[in-house]
PDB file of N, CA and C in Angstrom:
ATOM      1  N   UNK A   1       0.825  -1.198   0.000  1.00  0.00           N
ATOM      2  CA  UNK A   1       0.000   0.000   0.000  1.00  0.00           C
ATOM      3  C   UNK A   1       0.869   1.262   0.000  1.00  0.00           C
ATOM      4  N   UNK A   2       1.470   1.051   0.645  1.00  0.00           N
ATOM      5  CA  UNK A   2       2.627   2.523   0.890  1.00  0.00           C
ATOM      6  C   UNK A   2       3.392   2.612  -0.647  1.00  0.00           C
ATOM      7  N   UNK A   3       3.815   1.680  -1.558  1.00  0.00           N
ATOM      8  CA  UNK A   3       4.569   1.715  -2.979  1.00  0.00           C
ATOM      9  C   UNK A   3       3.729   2.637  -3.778  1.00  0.00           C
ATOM     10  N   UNK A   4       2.134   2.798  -3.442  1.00  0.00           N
ATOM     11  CA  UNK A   4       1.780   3.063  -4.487  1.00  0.00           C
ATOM     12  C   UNK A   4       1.561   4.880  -3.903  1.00  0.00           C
ATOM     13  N   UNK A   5       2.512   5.337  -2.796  1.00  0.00           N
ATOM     14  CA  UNK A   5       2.513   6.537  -2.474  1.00  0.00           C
ATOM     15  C   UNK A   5       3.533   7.035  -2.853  1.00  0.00           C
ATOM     16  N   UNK A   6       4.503   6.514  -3.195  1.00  0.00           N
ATOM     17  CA  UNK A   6       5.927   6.539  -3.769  1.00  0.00           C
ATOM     18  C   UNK A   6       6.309   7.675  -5.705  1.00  0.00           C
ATOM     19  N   UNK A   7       5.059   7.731  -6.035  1.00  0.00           N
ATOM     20  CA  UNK A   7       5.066   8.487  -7.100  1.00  0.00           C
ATOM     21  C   UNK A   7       5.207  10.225  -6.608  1.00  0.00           C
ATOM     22  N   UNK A   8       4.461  10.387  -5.139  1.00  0.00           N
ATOM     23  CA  UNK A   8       3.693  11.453  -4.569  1.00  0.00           C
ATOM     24  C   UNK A   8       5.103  11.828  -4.156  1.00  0.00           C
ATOM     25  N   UNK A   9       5.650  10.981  -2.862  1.00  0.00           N
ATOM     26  CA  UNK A   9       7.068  11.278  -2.427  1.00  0.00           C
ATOM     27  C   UNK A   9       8.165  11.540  -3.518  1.00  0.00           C
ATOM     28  N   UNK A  10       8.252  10.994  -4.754  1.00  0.00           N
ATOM     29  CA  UNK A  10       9.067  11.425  -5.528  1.00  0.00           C
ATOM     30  C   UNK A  10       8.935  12.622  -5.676  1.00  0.00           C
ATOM     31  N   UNK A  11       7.824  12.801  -6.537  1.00  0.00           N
ATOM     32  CA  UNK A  11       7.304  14.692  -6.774  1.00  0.00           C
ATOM     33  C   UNK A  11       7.614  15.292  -5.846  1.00  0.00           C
ATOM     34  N   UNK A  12       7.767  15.511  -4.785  1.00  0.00           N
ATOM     35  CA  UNK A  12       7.772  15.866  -3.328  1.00  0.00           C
ATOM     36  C   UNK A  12       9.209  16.309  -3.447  1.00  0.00           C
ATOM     37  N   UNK A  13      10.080  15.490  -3.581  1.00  0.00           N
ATOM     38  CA  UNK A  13      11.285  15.381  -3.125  1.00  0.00           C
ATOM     39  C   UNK A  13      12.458  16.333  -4.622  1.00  0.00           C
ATOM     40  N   UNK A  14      11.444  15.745  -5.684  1.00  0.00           N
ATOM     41  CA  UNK A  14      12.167  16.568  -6.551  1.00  0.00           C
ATOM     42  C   UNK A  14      11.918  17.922  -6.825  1.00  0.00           C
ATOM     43  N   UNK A  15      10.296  18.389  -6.511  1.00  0.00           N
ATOM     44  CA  UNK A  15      10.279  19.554  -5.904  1.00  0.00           C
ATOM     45  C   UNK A  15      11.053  20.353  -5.336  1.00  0.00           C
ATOM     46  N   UNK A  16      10.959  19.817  -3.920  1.00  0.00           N
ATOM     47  CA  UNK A  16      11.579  20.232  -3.276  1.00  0.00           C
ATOM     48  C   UNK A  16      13.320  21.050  -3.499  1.00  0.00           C
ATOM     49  N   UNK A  17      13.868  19.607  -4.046  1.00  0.00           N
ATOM     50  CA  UNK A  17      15.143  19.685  -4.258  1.00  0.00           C
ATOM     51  C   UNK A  17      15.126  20.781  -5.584  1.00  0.00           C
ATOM     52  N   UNK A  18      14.320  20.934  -6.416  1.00  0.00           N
ATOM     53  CA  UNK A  18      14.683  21.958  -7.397  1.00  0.00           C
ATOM     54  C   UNK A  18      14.748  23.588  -6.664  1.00  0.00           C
ATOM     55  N   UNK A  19      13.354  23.808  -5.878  1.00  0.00           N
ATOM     56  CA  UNK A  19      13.528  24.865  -5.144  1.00  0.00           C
ATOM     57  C   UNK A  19      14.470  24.949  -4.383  1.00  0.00           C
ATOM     58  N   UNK A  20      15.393  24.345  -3.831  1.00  0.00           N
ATOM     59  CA  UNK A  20      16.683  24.429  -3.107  1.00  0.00           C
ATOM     60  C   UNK A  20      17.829  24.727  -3.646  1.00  0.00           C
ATOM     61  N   UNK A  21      18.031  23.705  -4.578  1.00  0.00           N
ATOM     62  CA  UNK A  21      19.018  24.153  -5.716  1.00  0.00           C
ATOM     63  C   UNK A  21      18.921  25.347  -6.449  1.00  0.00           C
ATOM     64  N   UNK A  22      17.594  26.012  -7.143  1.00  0.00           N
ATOM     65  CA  UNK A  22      17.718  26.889  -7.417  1.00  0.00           C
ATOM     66  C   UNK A  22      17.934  28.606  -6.594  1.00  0.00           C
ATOM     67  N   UNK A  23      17.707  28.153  -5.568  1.00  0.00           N
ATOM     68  CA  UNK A  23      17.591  29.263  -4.382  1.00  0.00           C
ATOM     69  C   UNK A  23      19.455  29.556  -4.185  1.00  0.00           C
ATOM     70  N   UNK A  24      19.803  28.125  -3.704  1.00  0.00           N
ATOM     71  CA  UNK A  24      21.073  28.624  -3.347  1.00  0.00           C
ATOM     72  C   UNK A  24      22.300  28.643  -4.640  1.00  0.00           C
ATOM     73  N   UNK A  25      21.801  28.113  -5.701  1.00  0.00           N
ATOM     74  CA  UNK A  25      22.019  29.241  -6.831  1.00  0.00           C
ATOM     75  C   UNK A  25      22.213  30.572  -6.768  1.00  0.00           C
ATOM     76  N   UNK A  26      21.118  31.051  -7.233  1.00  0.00           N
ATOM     77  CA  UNK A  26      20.569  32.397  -7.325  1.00  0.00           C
ATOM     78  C   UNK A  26      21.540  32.476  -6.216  1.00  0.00           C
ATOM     79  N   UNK A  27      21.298  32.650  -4.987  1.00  0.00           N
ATOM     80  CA  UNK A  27      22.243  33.055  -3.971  1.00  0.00           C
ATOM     81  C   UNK A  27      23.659  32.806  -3.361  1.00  0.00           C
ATOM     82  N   UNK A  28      24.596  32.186  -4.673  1.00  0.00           N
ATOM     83  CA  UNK A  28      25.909  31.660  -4.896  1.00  0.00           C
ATOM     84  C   UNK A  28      26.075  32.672  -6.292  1.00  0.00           C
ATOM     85  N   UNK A  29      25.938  32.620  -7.184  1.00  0.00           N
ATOM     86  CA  UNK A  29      26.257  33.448  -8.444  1.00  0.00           C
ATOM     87  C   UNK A  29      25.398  34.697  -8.784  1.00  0.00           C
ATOM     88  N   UNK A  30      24.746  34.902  -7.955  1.00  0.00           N
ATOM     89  CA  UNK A  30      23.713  36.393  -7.940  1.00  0.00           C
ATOM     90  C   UNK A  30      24.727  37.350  -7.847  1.00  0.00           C
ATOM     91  N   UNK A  31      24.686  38.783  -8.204  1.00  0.00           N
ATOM     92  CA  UNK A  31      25.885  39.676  -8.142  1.00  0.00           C
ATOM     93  C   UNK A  31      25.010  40.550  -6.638  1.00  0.00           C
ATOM     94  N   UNK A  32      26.363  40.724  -6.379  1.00  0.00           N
ATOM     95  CA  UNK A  32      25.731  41.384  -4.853  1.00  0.00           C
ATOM     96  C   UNK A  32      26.380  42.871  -5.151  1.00  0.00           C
ATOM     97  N   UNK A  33      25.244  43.815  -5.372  1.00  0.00           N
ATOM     98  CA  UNK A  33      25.870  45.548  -5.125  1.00  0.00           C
ATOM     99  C   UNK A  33      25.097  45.750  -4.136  1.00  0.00           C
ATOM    100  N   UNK A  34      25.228  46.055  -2.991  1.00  0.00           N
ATOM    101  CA  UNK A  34      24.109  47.190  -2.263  1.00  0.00           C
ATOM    102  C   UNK A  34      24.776  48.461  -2.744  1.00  0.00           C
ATOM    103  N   UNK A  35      23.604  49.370  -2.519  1.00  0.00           N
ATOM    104  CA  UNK A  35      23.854  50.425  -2.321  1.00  0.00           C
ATOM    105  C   UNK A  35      22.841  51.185  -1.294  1.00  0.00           C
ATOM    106  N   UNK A  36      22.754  52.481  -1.621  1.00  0.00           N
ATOM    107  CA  UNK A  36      22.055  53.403  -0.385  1.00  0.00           C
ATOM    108  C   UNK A  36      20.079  53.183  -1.130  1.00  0.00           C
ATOM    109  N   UNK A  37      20.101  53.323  -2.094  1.00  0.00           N
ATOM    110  CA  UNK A  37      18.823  53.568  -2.668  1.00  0.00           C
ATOM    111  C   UNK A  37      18.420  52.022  -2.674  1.00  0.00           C
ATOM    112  N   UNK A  38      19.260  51.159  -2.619  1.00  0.00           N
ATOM    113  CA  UNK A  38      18.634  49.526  -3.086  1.00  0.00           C
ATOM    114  C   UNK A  38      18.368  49.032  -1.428  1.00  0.00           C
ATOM    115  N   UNK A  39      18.958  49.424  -0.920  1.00  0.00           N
ATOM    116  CA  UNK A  39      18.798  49.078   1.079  1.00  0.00           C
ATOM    117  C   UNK A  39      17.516  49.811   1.551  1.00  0.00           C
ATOM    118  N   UNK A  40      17.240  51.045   0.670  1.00  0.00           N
ATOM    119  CA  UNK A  40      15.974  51.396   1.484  1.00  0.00           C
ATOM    120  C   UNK A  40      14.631  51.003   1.240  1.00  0.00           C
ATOM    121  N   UNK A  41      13.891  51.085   2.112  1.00  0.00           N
ATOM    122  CA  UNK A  41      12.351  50.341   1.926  1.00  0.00           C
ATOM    123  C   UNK A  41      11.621  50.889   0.893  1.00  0.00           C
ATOM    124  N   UNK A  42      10.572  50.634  -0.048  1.00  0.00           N
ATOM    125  CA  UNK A  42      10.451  50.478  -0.781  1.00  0.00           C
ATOM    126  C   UNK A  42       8.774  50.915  -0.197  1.00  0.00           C
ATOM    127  N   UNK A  43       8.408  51.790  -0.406  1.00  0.00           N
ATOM    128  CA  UNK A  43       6.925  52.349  -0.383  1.00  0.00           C
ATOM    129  C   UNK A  43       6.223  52.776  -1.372  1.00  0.00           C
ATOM    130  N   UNK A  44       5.797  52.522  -2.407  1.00  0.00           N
ATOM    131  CA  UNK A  44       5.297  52.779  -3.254  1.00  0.00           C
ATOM    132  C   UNK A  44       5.771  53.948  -4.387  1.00  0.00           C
ATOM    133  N   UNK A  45       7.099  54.209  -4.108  1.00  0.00           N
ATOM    134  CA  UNK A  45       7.041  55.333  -4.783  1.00  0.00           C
ATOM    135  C   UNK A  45       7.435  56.223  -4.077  1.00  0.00           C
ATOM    136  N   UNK A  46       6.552  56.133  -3.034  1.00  0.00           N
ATOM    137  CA  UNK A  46       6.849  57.685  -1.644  1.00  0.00           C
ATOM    138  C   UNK A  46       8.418  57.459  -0.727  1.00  0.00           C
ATOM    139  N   UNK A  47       8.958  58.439  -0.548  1.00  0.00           N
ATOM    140  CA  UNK A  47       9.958  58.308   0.460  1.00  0.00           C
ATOM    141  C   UNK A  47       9.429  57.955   1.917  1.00  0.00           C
ATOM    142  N   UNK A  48      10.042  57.258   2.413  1.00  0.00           N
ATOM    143  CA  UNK A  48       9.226  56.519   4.257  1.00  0.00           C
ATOM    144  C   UNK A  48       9.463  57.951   5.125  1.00  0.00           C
ATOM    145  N   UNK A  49       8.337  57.687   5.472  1.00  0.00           N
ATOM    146  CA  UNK A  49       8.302  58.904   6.550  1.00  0.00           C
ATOM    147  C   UNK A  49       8.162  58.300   8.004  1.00  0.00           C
ATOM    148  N   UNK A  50       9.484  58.320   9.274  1.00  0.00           N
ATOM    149  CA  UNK A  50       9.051  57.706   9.967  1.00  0.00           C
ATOM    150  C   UNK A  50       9.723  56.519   9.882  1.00  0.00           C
ATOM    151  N   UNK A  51       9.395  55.779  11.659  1.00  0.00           N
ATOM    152  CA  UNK A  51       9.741  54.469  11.315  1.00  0.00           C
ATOM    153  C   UNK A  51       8.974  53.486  10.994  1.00  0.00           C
ATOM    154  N   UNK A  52       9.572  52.089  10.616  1.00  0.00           N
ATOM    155  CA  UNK A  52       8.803  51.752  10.061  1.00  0.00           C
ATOM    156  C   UNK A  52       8.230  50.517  11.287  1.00  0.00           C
ATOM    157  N   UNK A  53       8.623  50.753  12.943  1.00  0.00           N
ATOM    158  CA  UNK A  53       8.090  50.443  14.102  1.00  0.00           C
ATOM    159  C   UNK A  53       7.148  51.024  14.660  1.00  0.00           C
ATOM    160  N   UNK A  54       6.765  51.593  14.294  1.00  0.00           N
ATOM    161  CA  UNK A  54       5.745  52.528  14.627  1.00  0.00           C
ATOM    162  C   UNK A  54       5.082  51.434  15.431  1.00  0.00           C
ATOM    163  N   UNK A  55       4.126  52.347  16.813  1.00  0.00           N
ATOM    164  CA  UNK A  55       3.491  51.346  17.581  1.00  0.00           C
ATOM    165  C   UNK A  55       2.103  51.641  16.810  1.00  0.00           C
ATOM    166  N   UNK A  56       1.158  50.811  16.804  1.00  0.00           N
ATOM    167  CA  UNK A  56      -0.257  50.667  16.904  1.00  0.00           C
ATOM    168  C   UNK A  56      -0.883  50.776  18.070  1.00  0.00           C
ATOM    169  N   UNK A  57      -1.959  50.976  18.250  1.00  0.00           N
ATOM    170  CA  UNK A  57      -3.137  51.086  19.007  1.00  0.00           C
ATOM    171  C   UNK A  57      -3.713  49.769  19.283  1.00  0.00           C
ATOM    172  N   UNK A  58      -3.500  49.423  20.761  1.00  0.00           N
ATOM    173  CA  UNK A  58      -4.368  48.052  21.597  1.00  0.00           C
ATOM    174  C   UNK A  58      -5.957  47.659  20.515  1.00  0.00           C
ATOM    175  N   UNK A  59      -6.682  48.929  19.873  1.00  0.00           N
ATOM    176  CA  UNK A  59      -7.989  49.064  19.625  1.00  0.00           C
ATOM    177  C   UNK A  59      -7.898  48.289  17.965  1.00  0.00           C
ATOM    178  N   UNK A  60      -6.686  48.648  17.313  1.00  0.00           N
ATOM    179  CA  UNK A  60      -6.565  47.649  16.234  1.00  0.00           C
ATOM    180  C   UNK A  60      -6.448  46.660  16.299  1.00  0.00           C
ATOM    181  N   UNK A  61      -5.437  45.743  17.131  1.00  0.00           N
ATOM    182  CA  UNK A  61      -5.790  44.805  17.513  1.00  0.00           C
ATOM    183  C   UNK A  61      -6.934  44.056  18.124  1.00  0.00           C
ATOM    184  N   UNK A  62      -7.539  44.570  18.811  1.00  0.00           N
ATOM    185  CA  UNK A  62      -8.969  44.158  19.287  1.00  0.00           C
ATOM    186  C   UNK A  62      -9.872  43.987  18.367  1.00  0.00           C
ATOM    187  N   UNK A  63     -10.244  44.834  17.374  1.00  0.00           N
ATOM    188  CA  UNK A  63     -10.786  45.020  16.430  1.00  0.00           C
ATOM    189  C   UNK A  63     -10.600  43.420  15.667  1.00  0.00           C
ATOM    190  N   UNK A  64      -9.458  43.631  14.885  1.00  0.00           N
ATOM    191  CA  UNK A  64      -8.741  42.377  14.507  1.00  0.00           C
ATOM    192  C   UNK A  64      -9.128  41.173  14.919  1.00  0.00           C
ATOM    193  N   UNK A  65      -8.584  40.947  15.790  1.00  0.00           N
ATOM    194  CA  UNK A  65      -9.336  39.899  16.371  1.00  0.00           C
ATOM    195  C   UNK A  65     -11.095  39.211  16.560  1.00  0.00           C
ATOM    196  N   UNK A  66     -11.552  40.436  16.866  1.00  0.00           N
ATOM    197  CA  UNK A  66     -13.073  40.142  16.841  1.00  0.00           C
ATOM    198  C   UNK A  66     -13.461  39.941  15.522  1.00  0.00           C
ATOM    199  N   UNK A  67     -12.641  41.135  14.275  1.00  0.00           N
ATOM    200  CA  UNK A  67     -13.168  40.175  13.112  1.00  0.00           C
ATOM    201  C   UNK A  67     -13.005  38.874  12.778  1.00  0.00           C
ATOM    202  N   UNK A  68     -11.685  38.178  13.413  1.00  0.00           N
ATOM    203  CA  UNK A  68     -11.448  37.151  13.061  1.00  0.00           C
ATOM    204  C   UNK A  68     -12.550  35.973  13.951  1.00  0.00           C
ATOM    205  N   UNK A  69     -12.646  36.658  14.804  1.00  0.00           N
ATOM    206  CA  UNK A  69     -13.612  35.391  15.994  1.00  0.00           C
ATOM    207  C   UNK A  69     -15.210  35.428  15.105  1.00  0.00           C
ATOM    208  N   UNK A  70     -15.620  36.637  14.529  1.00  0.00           N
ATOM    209  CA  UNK A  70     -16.962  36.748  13.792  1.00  0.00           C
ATOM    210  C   UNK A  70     -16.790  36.216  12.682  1.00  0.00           C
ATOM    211  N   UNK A  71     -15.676  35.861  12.253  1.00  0.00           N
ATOM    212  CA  UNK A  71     -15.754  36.011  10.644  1.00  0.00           C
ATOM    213  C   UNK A  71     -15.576  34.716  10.458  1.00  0.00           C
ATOM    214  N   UNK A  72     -15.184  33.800  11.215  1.00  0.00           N
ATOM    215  CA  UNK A  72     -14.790  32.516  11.268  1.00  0.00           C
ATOM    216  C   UNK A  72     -16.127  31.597  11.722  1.00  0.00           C
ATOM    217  N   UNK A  73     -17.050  32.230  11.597  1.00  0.00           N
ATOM    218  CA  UNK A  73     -17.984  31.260  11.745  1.00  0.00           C
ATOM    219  C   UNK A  73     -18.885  31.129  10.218  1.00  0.00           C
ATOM    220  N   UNK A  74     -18.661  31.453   9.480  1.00  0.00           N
ATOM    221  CA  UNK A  74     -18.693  31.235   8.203  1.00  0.00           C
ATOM    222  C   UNK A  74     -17.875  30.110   7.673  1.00  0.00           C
ATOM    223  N   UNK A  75     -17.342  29.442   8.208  1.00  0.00           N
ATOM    224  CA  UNK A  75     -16.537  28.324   7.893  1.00  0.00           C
ATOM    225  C   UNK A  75     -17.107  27.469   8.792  1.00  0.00           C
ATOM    226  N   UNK A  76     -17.985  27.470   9.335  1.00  0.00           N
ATOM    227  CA  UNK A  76     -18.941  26.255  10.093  1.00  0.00           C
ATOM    228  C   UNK A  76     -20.096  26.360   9.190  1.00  0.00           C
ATOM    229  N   UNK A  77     -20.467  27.409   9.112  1.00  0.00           N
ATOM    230  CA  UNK A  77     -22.085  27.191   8.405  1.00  0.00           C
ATOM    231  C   UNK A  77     -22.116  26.736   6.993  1.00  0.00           C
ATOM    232  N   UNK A  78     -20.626  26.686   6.040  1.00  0.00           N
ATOM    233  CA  UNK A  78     -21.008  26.193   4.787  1.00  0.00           C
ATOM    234  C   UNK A  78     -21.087  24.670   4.973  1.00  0.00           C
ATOM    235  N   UNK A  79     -20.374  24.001   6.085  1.00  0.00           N
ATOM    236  CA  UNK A  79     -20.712  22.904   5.971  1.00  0.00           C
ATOM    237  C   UNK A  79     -21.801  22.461   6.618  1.00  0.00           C
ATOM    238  N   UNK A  80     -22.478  22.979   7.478  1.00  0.00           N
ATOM    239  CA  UNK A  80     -23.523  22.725   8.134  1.00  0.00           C
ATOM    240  C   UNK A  80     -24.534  22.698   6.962  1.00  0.00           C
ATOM    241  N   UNK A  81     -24.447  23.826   5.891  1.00  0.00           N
ATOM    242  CA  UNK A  81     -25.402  24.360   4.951  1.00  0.00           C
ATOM    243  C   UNK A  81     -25.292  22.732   4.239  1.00  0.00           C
ATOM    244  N   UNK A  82     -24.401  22.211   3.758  1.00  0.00           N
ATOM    245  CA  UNK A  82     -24.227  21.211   3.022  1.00  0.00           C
ATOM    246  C   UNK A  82     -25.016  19.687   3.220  1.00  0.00           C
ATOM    247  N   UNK A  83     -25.112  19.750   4.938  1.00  0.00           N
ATOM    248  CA  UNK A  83     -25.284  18.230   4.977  1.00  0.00           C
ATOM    249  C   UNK A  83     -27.089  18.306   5.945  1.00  0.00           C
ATOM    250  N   UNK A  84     -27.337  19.852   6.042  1.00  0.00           N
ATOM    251  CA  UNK A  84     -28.504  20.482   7.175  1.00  0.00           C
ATOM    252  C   UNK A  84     -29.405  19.474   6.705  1.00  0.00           C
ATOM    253  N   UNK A  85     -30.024  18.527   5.560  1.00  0.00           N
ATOM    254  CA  UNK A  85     -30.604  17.734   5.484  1.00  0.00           C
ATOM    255  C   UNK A  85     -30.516  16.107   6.176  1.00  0.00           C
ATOM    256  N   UNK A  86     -29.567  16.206   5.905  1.00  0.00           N
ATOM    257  CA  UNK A  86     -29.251  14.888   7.103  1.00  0.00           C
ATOM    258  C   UNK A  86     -29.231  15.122   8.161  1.00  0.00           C
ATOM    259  N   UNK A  87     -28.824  16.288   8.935  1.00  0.00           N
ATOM    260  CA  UNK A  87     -28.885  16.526  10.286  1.00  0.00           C
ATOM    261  C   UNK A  87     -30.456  16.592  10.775  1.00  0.00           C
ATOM    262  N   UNK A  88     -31.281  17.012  10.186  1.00  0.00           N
ATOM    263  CA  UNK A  88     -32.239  17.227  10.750  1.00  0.00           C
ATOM    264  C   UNK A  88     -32.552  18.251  11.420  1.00  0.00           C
ATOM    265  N   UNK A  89     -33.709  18.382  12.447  1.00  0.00           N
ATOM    266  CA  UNK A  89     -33.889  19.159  13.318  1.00  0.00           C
ATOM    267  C   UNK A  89     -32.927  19.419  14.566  1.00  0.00           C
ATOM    268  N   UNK A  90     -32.629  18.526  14.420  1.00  0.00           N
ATOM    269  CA  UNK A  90     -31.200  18.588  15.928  1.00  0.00           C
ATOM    270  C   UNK A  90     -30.204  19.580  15.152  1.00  0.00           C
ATOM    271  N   UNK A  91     -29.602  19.683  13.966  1.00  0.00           N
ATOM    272  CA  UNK A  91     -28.591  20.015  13.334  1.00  0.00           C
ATOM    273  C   UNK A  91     -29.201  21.787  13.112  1.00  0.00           C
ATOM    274  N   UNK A  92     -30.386  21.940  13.096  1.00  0.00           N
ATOM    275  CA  UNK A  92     -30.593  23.002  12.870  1.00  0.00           C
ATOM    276  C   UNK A  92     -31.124  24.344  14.165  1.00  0.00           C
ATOM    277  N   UNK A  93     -31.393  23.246  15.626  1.00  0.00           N
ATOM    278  CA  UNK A  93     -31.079  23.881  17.029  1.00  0.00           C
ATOM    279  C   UNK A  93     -29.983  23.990  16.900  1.00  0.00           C
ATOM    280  N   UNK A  94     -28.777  22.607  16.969  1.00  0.00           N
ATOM    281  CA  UNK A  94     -27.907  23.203  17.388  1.00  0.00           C
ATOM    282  C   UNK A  94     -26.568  24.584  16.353  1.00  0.00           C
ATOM    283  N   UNK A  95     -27.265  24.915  15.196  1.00  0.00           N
ATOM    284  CA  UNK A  95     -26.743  25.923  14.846  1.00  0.00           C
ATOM    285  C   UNK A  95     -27.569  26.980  14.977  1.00  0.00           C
ATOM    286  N   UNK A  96     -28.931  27.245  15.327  1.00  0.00           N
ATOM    287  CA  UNK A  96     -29.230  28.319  16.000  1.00  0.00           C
ATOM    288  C   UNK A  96     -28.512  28.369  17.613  1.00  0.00           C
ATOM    289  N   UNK A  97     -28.756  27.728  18.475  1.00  0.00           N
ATOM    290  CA  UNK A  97     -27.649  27.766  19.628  1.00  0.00           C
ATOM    291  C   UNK A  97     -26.128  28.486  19.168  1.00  0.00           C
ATOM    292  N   UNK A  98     -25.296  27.652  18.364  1.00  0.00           N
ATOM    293  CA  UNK A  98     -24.351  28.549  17.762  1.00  0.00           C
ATOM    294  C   UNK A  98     -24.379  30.182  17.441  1.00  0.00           C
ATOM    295  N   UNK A  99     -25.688  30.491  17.085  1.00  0.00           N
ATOM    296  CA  UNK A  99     -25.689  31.767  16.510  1.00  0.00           C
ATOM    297  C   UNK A  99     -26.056  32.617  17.076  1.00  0.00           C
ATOM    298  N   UNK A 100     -26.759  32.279  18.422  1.00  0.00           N
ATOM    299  CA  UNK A 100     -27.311  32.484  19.121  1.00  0.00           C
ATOM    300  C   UNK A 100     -25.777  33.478  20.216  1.00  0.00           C
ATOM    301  N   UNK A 101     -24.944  32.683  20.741  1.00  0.00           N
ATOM    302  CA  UNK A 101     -23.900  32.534  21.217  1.00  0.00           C
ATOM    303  C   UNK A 101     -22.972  33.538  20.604  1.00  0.00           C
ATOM    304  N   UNK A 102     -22.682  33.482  19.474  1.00  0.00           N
ATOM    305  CA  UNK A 102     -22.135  34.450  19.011  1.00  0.00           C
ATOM    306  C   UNK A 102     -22.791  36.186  18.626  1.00  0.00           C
ATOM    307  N   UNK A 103     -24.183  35.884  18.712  1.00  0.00           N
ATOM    308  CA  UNK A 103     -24.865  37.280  18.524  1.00  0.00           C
ATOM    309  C   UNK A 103     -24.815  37.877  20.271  1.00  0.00           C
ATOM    310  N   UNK A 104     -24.888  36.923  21.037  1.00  0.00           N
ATOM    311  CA  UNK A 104     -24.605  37.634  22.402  1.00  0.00           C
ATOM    312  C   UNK A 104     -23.323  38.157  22.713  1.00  0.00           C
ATOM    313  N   UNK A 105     -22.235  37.433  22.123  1.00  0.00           N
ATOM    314  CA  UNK A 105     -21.040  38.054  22.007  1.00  0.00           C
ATOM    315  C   UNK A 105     -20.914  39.327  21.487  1.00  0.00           C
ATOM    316  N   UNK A 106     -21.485  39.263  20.231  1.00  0.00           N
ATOM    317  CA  UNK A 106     -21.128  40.530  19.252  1.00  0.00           C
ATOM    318  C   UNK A 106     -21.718  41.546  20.272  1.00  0.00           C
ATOM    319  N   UNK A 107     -23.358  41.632  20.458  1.00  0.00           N
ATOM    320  CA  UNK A 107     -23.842  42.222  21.321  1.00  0.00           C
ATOM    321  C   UNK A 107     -23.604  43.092  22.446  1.00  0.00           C
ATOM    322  N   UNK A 108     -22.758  41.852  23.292  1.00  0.00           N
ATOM    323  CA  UNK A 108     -21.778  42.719  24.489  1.00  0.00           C
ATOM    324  C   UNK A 108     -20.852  43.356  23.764  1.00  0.00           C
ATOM    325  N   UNK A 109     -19.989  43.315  22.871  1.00  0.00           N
ATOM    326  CA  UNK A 109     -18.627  43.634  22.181  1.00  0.00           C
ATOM    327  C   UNK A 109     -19.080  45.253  21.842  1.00  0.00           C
ATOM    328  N   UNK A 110     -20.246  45.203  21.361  1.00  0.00           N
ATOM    329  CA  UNK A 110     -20.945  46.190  20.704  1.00  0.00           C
ATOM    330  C   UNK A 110     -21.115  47.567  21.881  1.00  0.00           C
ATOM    331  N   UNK A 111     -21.681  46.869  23.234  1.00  0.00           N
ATOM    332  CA  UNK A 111     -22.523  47.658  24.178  1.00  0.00           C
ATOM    333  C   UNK A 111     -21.254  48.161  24.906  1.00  0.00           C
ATOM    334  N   UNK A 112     -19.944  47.153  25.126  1.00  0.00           N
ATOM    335  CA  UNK A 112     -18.817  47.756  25.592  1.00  0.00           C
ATOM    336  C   UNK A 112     -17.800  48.470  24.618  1.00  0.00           C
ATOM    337  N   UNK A 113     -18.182  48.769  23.364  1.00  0.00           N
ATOM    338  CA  UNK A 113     -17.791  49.926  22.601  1.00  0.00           C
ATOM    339  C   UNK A 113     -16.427  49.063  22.025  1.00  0.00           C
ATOM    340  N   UNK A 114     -16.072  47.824  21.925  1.00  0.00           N
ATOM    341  CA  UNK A 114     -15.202  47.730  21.428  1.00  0.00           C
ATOM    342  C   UNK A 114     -14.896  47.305  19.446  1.00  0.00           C
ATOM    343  N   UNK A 115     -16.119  48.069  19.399  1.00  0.00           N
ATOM    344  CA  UNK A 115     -16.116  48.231  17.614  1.00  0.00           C
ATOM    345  C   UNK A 115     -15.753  49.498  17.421  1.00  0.00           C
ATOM    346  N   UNK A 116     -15.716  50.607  18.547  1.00  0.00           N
ATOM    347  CA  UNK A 116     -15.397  51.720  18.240  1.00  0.00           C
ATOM    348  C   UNK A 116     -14.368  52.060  17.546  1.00  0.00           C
ATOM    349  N   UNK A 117     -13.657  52.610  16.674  1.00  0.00           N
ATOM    350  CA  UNK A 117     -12.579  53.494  16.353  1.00  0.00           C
ATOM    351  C   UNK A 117     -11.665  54.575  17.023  1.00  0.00           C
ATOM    352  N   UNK A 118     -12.752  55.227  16.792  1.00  0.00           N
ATOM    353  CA  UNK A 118     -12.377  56.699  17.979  1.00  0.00           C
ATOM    354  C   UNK A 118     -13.105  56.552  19.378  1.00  0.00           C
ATOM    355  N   UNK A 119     -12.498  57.046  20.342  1.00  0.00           N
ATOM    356  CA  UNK A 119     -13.045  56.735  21.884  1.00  0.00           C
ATOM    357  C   UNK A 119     -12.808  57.973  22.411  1.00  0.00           C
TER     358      UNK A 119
END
């Protein structure tokens, strides 16, 4: 059983090995100039104003995050959507319960202002 995985591991391996070889290529016979204009960051066009550490705001992150905790439940419901016939009625409490759960979340998130922007 495992021989007939042996086509997969090849590809794999010669993959692999081409991206390696060609990398440390490129990075054995590549011509190396720095200079002052090729070292600096690269903004569109614009000269950087500033560093480029700049701190952020706790509130972007928060933000961030909550989109990610809201937004990720869209990756439960397409499959739920898929099989909601076989599940039945049980399958369709328990994704109102789900939604349920997360609208109380948003809810509080909402009432303690942490969708705000400006504060």
């Amino acid at each position: 059983m495992l021989l007939s995985y042996l086509p997969i591991v090849i590809l794999i391996l010669v993959a692999a090995g081409f991206a390696l070889t060609t990398t440390c290529l490129s990075h054995a016979l590549g011509p190396r100039r720095p200079t002052h204009a090729k070292l600096t960051p690269y903004e569109c066009g614009i000269d950087p104003v500033g560093s480029a550490r700049a701190r952020f705001s706790v509130k972007f992150y928060l933000v961030a995050m909550l989109f990610i905790v809201f937004d990720i439940e869209i990756v439960f419901l397409y499959p739920w959507a898929v099989i909601l016939n076989s599940l039945g009625l049980f399958g369709l409490i328990e994704m109102v319960l789900f939604l349920g759960i997360l609208l109380i979340g948003l809810l509080y998130v909402w009432k303690k202002g942490g969708l705000e922007w400006i504060t």
